[in-house]
Protein backbone atom coordinates (compact mmCIF):
# COMPACT_ATOMS: atom_id res chain seq x y z
CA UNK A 1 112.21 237.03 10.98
CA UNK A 2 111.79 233.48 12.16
CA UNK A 3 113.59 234.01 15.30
CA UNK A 4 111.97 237.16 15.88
CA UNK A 5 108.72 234.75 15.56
CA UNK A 6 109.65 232.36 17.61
CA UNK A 7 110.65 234.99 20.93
CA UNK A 8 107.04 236.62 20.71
CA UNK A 9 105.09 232.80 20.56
CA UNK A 10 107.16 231.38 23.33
CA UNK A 11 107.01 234.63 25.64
CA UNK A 12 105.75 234.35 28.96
CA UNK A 13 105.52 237.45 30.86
CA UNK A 14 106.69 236.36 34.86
CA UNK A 15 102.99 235.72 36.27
CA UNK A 16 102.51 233.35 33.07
CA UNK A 17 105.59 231.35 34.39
CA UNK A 18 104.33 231.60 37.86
CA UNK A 19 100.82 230.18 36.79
CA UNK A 20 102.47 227.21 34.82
CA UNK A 21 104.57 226.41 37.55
CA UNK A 22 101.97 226.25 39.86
CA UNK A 23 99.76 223.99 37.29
CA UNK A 24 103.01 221.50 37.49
CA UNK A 25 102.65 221.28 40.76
CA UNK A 26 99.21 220.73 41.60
CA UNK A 27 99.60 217.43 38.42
CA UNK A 28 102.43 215.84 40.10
CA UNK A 29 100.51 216.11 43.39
CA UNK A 30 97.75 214.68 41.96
CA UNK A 31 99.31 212.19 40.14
CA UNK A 32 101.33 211.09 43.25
CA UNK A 33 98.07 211.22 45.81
CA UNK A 34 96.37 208.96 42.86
CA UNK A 35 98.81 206.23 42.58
CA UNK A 36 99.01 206.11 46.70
CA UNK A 37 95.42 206.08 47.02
CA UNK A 38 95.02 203.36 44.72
CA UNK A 39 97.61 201.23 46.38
CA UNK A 40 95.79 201.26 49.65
CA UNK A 41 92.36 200.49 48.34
CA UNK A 42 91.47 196.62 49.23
CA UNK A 43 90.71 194.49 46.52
CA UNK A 44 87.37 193.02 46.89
CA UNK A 45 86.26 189.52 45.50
CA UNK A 46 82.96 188.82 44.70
CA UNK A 47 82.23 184.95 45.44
CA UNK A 48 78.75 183.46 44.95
CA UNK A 49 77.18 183.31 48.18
CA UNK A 50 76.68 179.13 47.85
CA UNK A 51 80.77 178.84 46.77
CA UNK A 52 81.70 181.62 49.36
CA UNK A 53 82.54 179.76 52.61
CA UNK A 54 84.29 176.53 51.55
CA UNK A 55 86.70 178.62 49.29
CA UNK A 56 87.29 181.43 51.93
CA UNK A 57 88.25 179.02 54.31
CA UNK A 58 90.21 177.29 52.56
CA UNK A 59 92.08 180.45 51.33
CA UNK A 60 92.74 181.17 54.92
CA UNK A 61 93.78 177.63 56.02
CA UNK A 62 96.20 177.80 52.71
CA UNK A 63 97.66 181.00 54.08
CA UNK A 64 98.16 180.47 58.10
CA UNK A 65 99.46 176.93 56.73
CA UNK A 66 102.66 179.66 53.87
CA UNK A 67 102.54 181.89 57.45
CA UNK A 68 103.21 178.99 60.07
CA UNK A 69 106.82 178.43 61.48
CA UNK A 70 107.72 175.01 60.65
CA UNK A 71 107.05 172.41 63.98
CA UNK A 72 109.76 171.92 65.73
CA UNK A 73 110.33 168.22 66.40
CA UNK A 74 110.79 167.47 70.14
CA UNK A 75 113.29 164.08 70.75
CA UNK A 76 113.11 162.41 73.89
CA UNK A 77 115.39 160.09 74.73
CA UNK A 78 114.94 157.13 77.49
CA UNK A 79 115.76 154.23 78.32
CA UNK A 80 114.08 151.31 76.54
CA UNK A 81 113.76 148.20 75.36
CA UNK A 82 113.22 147.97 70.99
CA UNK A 83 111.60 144.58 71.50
CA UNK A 84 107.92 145.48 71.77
CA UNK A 85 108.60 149.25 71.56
CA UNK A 86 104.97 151.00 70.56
CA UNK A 87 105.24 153.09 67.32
CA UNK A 88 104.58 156.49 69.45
CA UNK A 89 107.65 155.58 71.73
CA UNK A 90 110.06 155.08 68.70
CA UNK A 91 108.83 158.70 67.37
CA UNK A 92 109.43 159.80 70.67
CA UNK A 93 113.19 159.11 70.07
CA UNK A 94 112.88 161.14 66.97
CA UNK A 95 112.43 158.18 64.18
CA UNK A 96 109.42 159.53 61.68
CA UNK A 97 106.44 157.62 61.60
CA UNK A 98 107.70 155.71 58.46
CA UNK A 99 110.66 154.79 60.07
CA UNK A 100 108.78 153.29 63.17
CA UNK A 101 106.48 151.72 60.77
CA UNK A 102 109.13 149.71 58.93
CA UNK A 103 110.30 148.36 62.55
CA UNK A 104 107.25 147.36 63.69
CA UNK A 105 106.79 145.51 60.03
CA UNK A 106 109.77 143.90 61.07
CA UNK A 107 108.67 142.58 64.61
CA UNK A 108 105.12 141.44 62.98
CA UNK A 109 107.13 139.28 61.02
CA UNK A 110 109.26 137.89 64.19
CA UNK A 111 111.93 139.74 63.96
CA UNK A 112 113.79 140.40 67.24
CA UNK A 113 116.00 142.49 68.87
CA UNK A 114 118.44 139.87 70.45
CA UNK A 115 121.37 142.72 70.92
CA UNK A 116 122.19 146.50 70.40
CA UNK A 117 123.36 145.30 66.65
CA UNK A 118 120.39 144.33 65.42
CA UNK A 119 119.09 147.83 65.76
CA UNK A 120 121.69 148.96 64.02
CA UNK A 121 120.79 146.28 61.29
CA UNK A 122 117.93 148.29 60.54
CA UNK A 123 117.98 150.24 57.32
CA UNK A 124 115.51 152.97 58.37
CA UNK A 125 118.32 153.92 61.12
CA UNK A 126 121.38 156.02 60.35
CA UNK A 127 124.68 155.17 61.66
CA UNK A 128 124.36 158.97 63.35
CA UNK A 129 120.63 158.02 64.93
CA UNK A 130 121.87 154.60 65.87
CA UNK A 131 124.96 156.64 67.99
CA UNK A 132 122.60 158.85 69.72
CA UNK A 133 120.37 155.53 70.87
CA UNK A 134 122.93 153.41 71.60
CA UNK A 135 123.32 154.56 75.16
CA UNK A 136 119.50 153.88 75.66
CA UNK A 137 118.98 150.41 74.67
CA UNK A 138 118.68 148.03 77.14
CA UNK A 139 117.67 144.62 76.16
CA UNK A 140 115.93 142.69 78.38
CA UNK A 141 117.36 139.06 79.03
CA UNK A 142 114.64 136.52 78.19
CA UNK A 143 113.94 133.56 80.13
CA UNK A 144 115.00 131.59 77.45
CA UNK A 145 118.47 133.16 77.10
CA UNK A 146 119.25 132.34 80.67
CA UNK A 147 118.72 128.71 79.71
CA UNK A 148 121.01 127.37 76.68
CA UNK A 149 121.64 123.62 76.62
CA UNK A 150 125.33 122.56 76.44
CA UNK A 151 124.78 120.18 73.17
CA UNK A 152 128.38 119.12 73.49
CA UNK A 153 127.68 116.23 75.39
CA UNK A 154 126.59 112.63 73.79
CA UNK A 155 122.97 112.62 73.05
CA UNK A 156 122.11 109.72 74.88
CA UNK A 157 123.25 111.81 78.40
CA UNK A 158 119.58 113.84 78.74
CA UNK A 159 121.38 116.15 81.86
CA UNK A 160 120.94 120.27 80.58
CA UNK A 161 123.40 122.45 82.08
CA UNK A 162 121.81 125.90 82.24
CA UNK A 163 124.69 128.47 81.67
CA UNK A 164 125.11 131.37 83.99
CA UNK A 165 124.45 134.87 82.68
CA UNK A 166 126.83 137.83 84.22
CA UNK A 167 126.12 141.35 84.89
CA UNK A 168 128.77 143.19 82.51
CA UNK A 169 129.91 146.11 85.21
CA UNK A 170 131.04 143.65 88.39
CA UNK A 171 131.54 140.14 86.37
CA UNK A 172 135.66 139.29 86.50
CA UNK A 173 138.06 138.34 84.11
CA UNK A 174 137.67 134.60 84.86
CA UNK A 175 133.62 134.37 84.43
CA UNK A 176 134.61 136.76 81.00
CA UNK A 177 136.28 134.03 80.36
CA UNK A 178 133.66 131.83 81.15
CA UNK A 179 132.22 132.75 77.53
CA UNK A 180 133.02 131.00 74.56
CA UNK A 181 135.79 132.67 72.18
CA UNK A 182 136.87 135.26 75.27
CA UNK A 183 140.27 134.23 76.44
CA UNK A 184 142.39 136.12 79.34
CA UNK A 185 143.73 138.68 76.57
CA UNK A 186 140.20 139.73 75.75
CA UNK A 187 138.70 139.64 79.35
CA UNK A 188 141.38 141.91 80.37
CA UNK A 189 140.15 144.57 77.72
CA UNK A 190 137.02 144.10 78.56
CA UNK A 191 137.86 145.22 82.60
CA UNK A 192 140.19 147.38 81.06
CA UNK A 193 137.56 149.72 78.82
CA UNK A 194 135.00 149.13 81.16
CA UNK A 195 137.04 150.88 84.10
CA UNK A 196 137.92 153.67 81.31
CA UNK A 197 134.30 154.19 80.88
CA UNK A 198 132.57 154.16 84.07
CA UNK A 199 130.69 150.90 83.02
CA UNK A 200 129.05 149.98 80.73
CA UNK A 201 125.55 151.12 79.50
CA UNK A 202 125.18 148.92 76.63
CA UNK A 203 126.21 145.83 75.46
CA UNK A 204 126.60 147.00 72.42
CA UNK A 205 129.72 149.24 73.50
CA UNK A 206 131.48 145.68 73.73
CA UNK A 207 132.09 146.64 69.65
CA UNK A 208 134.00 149.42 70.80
CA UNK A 209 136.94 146.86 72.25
CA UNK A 210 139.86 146.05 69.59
CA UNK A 211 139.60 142.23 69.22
CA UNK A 212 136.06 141.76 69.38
CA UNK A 213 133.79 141.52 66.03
CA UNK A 214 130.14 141.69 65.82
CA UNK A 215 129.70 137.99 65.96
CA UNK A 216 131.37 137.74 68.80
CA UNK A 217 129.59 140.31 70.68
CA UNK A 218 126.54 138.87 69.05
CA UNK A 219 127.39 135.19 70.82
CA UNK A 220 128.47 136.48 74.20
CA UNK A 221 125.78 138.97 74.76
CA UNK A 222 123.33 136.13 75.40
CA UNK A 223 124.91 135.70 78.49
CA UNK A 224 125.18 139.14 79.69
CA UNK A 225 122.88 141.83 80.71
CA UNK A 226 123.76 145.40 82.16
CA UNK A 227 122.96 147.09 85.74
CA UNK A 228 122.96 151.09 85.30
CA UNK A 229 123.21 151.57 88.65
CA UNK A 230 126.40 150.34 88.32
CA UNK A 231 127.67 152.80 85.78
CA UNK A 232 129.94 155.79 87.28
CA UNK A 233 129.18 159.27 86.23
CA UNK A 234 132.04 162.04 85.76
CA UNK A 235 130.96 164.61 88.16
CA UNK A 236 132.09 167.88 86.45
CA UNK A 237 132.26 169.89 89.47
CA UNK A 238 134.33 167.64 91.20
CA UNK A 239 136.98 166.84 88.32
CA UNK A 240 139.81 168.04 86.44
CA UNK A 241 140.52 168.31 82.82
CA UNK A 242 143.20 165.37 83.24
CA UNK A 243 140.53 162.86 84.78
CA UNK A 244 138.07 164.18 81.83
CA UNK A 245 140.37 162.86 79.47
CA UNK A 246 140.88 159.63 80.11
CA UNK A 247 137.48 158.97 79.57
CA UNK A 248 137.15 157.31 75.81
CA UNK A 249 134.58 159.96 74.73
CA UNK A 250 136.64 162.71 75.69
CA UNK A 251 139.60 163.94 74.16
CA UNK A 252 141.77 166.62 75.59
CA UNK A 253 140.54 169.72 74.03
CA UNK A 254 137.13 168.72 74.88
CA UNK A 255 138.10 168.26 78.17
CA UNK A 256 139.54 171.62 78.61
CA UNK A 257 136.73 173.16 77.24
CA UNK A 258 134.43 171.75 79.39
CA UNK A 259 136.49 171.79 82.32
CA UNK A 260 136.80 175.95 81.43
CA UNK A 261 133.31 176.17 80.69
CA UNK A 262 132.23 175.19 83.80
CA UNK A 263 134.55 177.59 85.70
CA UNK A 264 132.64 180.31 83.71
CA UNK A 265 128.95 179.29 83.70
CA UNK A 266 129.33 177.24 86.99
CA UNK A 267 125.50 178.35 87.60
CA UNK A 268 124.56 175.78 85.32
CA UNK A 269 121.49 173.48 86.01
CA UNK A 270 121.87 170.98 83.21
CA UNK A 271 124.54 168.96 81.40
CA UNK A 272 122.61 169.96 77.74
CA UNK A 273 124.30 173.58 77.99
CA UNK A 274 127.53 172.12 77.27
CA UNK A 275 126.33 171.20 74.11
CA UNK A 276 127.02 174.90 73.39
CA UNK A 277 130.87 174.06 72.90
CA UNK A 278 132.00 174.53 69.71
CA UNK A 279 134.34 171.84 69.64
CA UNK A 280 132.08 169.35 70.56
CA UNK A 281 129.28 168.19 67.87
CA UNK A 282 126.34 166.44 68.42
CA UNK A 283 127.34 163.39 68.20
CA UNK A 284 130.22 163.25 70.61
CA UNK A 285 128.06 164.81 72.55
CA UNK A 286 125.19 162.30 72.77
CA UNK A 287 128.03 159.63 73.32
CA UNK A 288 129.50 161.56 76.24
CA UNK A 289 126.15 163.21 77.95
CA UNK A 290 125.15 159.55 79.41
CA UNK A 291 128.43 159.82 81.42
CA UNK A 292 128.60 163.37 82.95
CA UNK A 293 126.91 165.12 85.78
CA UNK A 294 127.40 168.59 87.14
CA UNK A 295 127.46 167.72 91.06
């Protein structure tokens, strides 16, 4: 009886269940066009019309500043001097403006820059930023550094003997050995690395020679300065992977790689594309880029 009950409530003839389909349909549309609809709709914010403009701008300020790409930093490197160096220049070579800050602290209390060391000396400098600048520096010899007194002599003889100051890339072995503590072993390494190099660029490279300390360097640099014009380049075009590693910067691999990179891209217009070598990081490549030209 039940069942019998049940059939003859829950019957739907076949237009019923085409009527209730259709019903169905038309909610889910509805529903669907109703939740898209609302999605799109902008929100609006009502702002009191005194409060309105200093918060709407800085709502937009706040979002182009979340929507900005971050600013590249731009490093140029140059030649210069660190004595006297203006606190835009030392950003310039890609030191913050805290870090130029503290150095120019340090030269308002008389600190000076008497060699490439003392640069290094500086805490605010990396050993990986001081490798990038090192082939950069170039201290200018002071007046009063091309006049030490010999204070060997009795104090009653009132004679000064003003020492002679060499240029690092044509001086000899025997005015090398003109400097205190730099015997004929050392001024022979000194020709030696120099030659190896192409000349020096700065006398701070002299650390680079087994044999000589910092304090050495320190001493001796007083009577040295450096002529770039001096310095040979490797001309790429005009070299081969054996000459490209002699040089101290280079090793063997790198030299091959260059040496075949070239062959490929030999359209090249500047020596910073070879700083897409794998096998070379940045910082051999900063030490070696001083030395290499293409032509």
């Amino acid at each position: 009886m039940s069942n019998k009950f049940l059939k003859a409530y829950f019957f739907y003839s076949e237009r019923e269940k085409s009527g209730i389909q259709v019903l169905l349909f038309l909610i889910v549309f509805l529903i669907v066009v109703l939740y898209f609809k609302r999605e799109a709709e902008p929100i609006t914010i009502i702002i009191d019309e005194d409060q309105k403009k200093p918060k709407v701008e800085a709502t937009l300020a706040s979002y182009q500043e979340k929507e900005s790409k971050p600013e590249v930093k731009m490093v140029e490197l140059f030649m210069f001097d660190p004595n006297g160096l203006s606190l835009e220049n030392w950003q310039k070579l890609g030191l913050s403006k805290k870090q130029a800050a503290v150095i120019k602290r340090y030269e308002s209390k008389g600190g000076k820059f008497r060699s490439e060391l003392d640069v290094k000396k500086m805490y605010c400098i990396s050993d990986k930023k001081y490798a990038e600048l090192l082939p950069y520096i170039n201290i200018k010899v002071e007046k009063e550094r091309a006049k030490y007194v010999d204070n060997t002599k009795p104090k009653f003889v009132k004679e000064k003997k003003t020492l002679e100051i060499f240029e690092i890339n044509s001086c000899d072995t025997n005015q090398l050995q003109s400097l205190r503590g730099i015997g004929p072993v050392l001024s022979k390494r000194i020709i030696k690395y120099r030659e190896s190099l192409g000349g020096f660029r700065s006398l701070g490279q002299l650390n680079e020679i087994y044999g000589l300390d910092s304090g050495l360097v320190n001493k001796i640099s007083l009577r040295l300065h450096v002529d770039l014009d001096k310095v040979e380049m490797i001309k790429i075009a005009q070299t081969d992977i054996k000459r490209l590693s002699k040089h101290p910067y280079i090793n063997y691999n790198q030299s091959r790689a260059i040496y075949n990179y070239f062959q490929a891209h030999s359209e090249m217009v500047n020596v910073i594309e070879l700083s897409n070598i794998v096998i070379i990081d940045s910082l051999a490549f900063e030490r070696m880029k001083p030395y290499i030209s293409l032509k």
